[in-house]
C-alpha atoms as a PDB file:
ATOM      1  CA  UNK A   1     196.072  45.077 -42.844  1.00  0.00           C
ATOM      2  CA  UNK A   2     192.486  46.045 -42.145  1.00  0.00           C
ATOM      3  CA  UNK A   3     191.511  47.454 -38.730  1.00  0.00           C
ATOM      4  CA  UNK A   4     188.496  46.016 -38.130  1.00  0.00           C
ATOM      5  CA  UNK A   5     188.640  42.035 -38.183  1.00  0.00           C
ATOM      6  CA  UNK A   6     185.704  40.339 -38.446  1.00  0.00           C
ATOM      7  CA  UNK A   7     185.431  36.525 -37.060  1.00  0.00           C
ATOM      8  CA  UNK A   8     182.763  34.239 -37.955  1.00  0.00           C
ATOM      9  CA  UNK A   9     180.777  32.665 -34.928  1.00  0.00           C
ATOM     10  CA  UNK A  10     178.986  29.704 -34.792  1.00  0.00           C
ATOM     11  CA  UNK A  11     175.734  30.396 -32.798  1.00  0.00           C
ATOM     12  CA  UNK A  12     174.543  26.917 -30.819  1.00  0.00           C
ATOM     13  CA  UNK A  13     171.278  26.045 -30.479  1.00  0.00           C
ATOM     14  CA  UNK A  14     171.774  25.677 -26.501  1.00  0.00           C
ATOM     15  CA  UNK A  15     173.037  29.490 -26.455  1.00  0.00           C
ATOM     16  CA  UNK A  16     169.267  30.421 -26.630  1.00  0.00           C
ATOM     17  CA  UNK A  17     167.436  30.903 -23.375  1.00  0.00           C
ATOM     18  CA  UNK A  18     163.896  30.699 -22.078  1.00  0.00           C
ATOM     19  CA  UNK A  19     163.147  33.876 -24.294  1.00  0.00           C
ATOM     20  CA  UNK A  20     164.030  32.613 -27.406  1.00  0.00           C
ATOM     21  CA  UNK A  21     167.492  34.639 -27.709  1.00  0.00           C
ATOM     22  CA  UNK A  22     170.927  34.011 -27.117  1.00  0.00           C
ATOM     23  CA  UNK A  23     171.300  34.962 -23.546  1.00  0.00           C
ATOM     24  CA  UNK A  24     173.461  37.648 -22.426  1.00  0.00           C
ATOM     25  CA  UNK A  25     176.155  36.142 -20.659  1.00  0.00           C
ATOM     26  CA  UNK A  26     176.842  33.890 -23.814  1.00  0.00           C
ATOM     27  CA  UNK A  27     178.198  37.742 -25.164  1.00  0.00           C
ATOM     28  CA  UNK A  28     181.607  37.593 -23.372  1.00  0.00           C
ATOM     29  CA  UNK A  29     182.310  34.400 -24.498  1.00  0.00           C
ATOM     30  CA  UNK A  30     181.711  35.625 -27.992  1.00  0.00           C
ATOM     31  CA  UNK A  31     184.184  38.453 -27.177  1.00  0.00           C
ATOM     32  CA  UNK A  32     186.784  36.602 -25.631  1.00  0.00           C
ATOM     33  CA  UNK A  33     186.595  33.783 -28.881  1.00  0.00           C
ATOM     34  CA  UNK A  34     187.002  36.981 -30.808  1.00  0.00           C
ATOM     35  CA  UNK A  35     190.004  38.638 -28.989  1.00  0.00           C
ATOM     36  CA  UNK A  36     191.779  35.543 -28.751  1.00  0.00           C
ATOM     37  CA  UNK A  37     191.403  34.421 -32.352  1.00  0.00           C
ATOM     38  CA  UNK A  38     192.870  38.251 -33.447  1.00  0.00           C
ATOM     39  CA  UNK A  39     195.761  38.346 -31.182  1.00  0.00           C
ATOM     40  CA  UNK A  40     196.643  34.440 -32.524  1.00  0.00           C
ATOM     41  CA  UNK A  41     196.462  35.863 -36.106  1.00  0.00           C
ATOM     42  CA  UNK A  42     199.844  36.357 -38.205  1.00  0.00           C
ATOM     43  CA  UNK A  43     202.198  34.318 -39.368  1.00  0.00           C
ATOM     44  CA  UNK A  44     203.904  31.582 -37.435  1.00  0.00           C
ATOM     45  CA  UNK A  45     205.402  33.124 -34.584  1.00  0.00           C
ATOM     46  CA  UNK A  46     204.952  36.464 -35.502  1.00  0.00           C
ATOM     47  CA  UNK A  47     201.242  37.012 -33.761  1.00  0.00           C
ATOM     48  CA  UNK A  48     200.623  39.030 -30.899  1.00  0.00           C
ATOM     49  CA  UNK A  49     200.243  35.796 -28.733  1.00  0.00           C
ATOM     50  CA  UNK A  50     203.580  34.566 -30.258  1.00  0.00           C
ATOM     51  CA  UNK A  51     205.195  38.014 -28.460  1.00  0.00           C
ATOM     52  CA  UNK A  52     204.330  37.411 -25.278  1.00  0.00           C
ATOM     53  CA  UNK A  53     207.366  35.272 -22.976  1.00  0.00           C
ATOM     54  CA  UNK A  54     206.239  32.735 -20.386  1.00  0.00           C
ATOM     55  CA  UNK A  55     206.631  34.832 -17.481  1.00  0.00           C
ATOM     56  CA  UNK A  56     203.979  37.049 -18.909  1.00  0.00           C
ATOM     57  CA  UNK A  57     200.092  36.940 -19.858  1.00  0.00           C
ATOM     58  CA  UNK A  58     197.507  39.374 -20.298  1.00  0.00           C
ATOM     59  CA  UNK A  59     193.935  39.800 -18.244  1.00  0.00           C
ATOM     60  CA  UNK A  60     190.796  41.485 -18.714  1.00  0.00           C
ATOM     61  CA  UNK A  61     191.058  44.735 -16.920  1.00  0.00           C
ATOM     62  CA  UNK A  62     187.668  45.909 -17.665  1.00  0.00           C
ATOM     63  CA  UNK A  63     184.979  45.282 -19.801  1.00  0.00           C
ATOM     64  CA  UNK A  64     181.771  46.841 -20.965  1.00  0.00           C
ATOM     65  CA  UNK A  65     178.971  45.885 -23.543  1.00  0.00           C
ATOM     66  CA  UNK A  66     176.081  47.413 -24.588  1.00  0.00           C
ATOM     67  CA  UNK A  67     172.760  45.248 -25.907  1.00  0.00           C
ATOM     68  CA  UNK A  68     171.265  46.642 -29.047  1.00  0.00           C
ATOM     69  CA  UNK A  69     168.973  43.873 -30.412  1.00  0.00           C
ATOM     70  CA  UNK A  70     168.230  40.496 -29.880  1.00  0.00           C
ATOM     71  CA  UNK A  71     170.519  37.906 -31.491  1.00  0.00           C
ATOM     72  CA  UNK A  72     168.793  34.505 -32.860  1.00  0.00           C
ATOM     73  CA  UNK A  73     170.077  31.020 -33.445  1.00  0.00           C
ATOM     74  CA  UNK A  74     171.160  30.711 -37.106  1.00  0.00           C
ATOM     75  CA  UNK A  75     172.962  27.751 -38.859  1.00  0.00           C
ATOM     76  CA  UNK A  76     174.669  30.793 -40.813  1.00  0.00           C
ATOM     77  CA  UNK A  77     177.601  32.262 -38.815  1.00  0.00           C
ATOM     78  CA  UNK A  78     177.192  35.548 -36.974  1.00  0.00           C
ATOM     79  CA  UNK A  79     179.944  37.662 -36.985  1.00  0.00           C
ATOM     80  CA  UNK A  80     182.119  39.353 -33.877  1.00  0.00           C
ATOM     81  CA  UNK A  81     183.807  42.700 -35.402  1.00  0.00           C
ATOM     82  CA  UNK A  82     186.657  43.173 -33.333  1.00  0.00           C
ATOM     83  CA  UNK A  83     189.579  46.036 -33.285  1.00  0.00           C
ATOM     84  CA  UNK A  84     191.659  47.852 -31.343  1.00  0.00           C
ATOM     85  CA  UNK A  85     190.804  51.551 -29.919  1.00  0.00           C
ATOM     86  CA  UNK A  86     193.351  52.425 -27.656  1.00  0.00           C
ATOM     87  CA  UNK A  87     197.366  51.304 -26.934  1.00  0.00           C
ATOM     88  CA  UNK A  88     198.814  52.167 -23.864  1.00  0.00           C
ATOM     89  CA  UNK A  89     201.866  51.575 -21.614  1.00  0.00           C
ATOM     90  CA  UNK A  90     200.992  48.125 -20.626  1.00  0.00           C
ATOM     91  CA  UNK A  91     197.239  47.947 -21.675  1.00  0.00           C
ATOM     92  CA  UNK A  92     195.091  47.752 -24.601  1.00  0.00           C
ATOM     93  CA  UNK A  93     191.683  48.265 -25.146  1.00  0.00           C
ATOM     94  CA  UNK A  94     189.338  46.549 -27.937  1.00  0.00           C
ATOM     95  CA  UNK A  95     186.246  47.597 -29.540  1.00  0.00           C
ATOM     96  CA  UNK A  96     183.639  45.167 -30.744  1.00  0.00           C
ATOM     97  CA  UNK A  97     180.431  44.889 -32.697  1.00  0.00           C
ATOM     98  CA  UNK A  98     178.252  41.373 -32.604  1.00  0.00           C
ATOM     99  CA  UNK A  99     175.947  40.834 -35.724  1.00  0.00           C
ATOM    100  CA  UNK A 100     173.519  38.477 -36.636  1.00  0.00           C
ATOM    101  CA  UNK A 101     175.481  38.115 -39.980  1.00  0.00           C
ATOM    102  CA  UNK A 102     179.211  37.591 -41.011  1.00  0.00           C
ATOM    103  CA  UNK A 103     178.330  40.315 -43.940  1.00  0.00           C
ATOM    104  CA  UNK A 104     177.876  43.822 -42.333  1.00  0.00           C
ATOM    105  CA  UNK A 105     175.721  44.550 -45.475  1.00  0.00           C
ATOM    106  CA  UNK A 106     171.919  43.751 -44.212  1.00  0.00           C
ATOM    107  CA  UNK A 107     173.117  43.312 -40.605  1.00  0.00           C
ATOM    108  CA  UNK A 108     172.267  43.490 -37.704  1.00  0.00           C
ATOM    109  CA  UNK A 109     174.480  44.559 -34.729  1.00  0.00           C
ATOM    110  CA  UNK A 110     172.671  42.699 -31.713  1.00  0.00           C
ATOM    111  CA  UNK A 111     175.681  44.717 -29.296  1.00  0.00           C
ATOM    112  CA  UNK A 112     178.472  46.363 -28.974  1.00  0.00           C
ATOM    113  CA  UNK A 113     181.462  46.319 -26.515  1.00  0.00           C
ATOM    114  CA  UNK A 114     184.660  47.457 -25.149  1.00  0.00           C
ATOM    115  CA  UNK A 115     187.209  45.489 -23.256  1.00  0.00           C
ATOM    116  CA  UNK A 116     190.708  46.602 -21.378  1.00  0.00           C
ATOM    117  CA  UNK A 117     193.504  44.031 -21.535  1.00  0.00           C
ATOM    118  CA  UNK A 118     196.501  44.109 -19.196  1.00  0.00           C
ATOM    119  CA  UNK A 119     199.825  42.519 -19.900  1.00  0.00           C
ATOM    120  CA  UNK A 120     200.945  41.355 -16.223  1.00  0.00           C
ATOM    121  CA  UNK A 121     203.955  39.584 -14.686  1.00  0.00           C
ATOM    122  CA  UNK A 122     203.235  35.765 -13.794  1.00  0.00           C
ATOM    123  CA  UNK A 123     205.934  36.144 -10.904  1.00  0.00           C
ATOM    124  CA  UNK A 124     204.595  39.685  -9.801  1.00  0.00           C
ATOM    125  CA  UNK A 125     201.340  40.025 -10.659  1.00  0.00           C
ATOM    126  CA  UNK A 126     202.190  43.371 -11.560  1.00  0.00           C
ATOM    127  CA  UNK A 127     201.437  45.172 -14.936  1.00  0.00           C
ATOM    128  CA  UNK A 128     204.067  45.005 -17.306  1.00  0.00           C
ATOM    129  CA  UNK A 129     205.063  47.271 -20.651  1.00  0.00           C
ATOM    130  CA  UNK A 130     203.737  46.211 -23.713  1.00  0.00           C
ATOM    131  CA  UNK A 131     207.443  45.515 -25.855  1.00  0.00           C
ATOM    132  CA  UNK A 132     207.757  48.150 -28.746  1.00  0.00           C
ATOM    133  CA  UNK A 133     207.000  44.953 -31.388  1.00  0.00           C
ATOM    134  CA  UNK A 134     203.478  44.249 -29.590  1.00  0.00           C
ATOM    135  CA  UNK A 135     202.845  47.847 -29.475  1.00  0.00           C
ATOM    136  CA  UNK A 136     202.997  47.695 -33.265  1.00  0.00           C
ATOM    137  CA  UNK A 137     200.893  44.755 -33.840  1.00  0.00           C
ATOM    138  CA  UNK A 138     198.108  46.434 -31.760  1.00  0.00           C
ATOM    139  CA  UNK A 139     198.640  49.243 -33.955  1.00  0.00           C
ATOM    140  CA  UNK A 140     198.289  48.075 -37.241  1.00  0.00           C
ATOM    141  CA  UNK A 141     194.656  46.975 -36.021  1.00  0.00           C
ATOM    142  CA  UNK A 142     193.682  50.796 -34.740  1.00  0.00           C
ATOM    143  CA  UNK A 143     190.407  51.177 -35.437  1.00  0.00           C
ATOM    144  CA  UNK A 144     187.548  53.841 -34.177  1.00  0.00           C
ATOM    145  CA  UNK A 145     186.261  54.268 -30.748  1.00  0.00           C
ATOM    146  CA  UNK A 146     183.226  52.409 -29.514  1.00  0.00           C
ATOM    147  CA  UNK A 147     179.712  54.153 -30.298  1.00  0.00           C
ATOM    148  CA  UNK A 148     178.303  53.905 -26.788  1.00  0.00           C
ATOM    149  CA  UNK A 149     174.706  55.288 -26.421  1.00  0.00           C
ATOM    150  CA  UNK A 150     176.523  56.645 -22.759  1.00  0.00           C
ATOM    151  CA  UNK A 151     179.937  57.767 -22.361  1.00  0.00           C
ATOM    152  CA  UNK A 152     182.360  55.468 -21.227  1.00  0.00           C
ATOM    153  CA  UNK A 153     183.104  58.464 -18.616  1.00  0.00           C
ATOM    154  CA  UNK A 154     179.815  58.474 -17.096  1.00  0.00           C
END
């Protein structure tokens, strides 16, 4: 199974803003579509999402995104790279790169981002331990660290 998973996106007309671009709040939603079609990916019952009990659900912790060129409306799909660069004790963080193209070849990556997920008790509200089956899911899609212009640290 490849790391890096990339998911076509259908741009909308109406994601373009008074300068001609999609605007930049239309980039988490992009991210979350992403993250949400990865962790539902596998075979029935066997995805990440398919691991998690009622009781439990994960959250965005943190996220962070970078803007590196301005992304157009296209009938052709753009594409959301999306991976995971870090598995912790109950937390995960993905790495992601938007392009103006499905096809990396003649791209263009319009940003990139980073986003900490939390698995957390429904009854608590407490962060949980990832079980050792999701750890191994997030695993298998362990891909390289974000290339921030500015450390993550800074």
């Amino acid at each position: 199974m490849s790391a890096v998973h990339t998911i076509p996106l259908q741009l909308r007309f109406g994601d373009e803003d008074s300068y001609g671009h999609v605007n930049n709040v239309r980039f988490l939603q992009f991210l979350e579509d992403a993250r949400v079609l990865l962790m539902s990916e596998g075979r029935p019952g066997k995805s990440f999402m398919d691991l998690i009990d009622p009781d439990h659900y994960t959250l965005v912790g943190r996220q962070e995104i970078e803007y590196r060129a301005p992304l157009n409306f296209s009938p052709a799909p753009a594409g959301v790279d999306v991976w995971v660069t870090k598995v912790g004790g109950s937390s995960f963080d993905l790495g992601y790169a938007v392009r103006d193209r499905v096809e990396a070849e003649g791209s263009t990556t319009s940003a990139i981002a980073a986003t900490t997920m939390v698995l957390v008790s429904r009854s608590t509200g407490r962060p949980v331990r990832l079980s050792e089956a999701q750890k191994g899911i997030l695993v298998s899609w362990e891909g390289p660290t974000v290339p921030f212009r500015r450390s993550r640290s800074t």
